[in-house]
N, C-alpha and C. Protein backbone atom coordinates (compact mmCIF):
# COMPACT_ATOMS: atom_id res chain seq x y z
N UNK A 1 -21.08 -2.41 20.75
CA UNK A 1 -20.70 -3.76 21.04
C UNK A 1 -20.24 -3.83 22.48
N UNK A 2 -20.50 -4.81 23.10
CA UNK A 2 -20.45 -5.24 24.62
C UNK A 2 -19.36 -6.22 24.31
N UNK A 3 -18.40 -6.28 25.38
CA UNK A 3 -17.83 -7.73 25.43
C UNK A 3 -17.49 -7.72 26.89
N UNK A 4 -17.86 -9.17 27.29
CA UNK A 4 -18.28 -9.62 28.59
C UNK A 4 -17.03 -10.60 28.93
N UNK A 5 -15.90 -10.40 29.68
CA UNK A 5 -15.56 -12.29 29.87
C UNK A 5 -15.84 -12.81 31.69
N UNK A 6 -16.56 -13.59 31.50
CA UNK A 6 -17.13 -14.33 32.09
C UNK A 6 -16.36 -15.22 33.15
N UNK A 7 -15.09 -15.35 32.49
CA UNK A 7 -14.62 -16.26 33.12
C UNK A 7 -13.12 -16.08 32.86
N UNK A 8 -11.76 -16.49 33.53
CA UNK A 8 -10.27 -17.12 33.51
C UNK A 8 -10.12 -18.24 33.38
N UNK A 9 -10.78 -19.11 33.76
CA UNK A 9 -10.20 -20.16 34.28
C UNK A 9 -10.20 -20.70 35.95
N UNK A 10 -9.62 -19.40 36.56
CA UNK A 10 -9.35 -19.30 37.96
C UNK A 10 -8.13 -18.55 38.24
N UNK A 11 -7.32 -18.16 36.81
CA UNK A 11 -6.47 -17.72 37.16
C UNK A 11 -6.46 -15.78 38.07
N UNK A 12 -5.56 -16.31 38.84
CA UNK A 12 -6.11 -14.88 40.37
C UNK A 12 -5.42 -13.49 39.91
N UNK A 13 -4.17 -13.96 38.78
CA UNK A 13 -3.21 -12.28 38.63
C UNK A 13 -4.04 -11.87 37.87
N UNK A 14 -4.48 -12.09 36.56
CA UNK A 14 -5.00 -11.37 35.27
C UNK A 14 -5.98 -12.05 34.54
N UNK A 15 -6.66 -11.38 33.66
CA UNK A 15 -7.03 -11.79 32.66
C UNK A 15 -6.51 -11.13 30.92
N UNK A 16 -6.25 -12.32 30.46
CA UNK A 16 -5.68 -11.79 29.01
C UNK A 16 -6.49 -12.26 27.87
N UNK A 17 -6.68 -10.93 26.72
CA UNK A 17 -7.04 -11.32 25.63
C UNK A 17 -6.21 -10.50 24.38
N UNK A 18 -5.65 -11.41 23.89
CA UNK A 18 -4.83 -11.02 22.47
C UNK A 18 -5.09 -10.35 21.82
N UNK A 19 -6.48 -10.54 21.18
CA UNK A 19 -7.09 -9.92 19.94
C UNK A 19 -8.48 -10.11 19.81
N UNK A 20 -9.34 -9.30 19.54
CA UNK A 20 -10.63 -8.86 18.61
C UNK A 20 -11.03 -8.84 17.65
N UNK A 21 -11.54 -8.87 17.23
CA UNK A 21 -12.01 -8.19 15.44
C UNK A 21 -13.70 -8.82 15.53
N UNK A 22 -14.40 -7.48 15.43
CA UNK A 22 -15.64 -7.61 14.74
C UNK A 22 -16.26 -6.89 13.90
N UNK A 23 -17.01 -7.89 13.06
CA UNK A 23 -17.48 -7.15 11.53
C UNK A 23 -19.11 -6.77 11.79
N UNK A 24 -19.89 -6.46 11.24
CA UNK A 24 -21.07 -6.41 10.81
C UNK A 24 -21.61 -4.96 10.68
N UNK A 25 -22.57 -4.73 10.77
CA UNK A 25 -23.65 -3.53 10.48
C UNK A 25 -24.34 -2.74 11.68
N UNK A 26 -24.10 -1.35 11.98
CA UNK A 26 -24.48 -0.95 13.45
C UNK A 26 -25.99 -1.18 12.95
N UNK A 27 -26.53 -1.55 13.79
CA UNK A 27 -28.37 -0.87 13.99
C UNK A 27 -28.51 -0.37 15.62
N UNK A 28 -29.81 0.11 15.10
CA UNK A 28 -30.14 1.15 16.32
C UNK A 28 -29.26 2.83 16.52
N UNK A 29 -29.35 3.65 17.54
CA UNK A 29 -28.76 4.47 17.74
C UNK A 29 -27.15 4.56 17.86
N UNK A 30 -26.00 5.63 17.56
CA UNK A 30 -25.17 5.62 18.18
C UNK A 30 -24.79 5.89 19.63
N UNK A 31 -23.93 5.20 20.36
CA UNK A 31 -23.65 5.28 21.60
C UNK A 31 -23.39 6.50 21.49
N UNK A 32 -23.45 6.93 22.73
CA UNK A 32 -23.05 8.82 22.57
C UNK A 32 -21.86 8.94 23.94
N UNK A 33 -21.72 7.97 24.41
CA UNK A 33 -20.60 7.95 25.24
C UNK A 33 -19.17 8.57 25.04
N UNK A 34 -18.18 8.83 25.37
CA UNK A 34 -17.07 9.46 24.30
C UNK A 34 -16.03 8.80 24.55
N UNK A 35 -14.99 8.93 23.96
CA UNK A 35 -13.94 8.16 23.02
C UNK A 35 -13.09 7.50 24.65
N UNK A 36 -12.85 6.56 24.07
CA UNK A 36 -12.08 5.34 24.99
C UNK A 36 -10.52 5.35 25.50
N UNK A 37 -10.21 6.49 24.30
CA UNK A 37 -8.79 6.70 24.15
C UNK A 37 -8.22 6.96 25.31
N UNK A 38 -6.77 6.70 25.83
CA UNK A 38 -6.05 6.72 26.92
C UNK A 38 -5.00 5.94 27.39
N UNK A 39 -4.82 6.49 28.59
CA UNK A 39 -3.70 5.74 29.21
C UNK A 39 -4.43 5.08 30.56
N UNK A 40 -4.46 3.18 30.47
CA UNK A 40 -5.24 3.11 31.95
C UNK A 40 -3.88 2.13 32.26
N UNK A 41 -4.21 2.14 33.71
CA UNK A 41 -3.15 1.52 34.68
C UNK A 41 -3.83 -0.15 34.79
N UNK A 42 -3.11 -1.15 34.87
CA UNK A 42 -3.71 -2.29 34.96
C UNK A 42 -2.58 -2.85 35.72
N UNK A 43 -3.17 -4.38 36.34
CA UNK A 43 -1.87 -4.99 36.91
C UNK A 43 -1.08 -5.58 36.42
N UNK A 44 -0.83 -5.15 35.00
CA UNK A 44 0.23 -6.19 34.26
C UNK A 44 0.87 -4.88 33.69
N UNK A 45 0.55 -3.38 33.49
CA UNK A 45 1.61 -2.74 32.97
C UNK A 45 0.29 -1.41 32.52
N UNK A 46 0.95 -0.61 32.19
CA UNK A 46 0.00 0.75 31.19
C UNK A 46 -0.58 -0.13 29.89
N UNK A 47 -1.96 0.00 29.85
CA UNK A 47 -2.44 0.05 28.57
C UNK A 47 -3.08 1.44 27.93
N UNK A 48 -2.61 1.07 26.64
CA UNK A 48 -2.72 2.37 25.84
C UNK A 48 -3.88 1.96 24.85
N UNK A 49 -4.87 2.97 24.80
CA UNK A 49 -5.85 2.55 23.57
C UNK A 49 -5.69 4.23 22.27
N UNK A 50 -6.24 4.02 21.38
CA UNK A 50 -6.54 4.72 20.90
C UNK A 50 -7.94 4.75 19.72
N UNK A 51 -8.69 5.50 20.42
CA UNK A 51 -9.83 5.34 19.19
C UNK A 51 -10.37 5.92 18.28
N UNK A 52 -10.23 5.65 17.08
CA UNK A 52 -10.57 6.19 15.96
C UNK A 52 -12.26 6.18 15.13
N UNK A 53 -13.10 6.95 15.47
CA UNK A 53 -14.51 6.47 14.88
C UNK A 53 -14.80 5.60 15.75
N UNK A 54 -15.34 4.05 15.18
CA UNK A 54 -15.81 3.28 15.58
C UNK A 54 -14.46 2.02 16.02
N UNK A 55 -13.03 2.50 15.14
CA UNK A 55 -11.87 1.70 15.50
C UNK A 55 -11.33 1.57 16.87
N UNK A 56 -10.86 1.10 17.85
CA UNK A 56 -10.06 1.30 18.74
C UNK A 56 -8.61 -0.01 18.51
N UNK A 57 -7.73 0.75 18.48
CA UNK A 57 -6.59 -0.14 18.69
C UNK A 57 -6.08 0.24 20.01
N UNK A 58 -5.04 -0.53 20.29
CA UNK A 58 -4.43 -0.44 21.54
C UNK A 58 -3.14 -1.71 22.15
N UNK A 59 -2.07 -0.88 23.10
CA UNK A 59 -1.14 -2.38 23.22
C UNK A 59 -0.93 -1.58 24.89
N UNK A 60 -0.16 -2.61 25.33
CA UNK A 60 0.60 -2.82 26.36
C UNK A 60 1.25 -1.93 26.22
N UNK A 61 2.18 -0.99 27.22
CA UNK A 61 3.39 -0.58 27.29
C UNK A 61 4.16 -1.50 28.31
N UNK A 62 5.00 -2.84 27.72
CA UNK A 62 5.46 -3.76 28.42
C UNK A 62 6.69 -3.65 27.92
N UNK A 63 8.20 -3.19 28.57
CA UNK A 63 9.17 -3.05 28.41
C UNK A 63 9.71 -2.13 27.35
């Protein structure tokens, strides 16, 4: 799964998205890329992911 955002608004500090969730059925091959998991630096604070299989959760470390 790809997710693209396209757009803010205009706003110039960030872009934010709350939440995800998608359902359905893989077809085709698996990505063979490897796991997402980590610590990345962003301009609003550390984000933390962690990925499980095909799961990834993840939050802010904000205060």
């Amino acid at each position: 799964m790809r997710l693209i955002i396209r757009s803010n608004w205009g706003y110039a500090t960030y872009t934010e998205m709350m939440e995800l969730e998608a359902y359905g059925t893989p077809v085709g091959t698996a990505d063979t890329r490897g796991s997402v998991s980590g610590v990345y630096s962003t301009n609003y604070n550390l984000l933390k992911l962690i990925q499980t299989g095909h799961r990834v959760e993840g939050c802010y470390d904000w205060g």
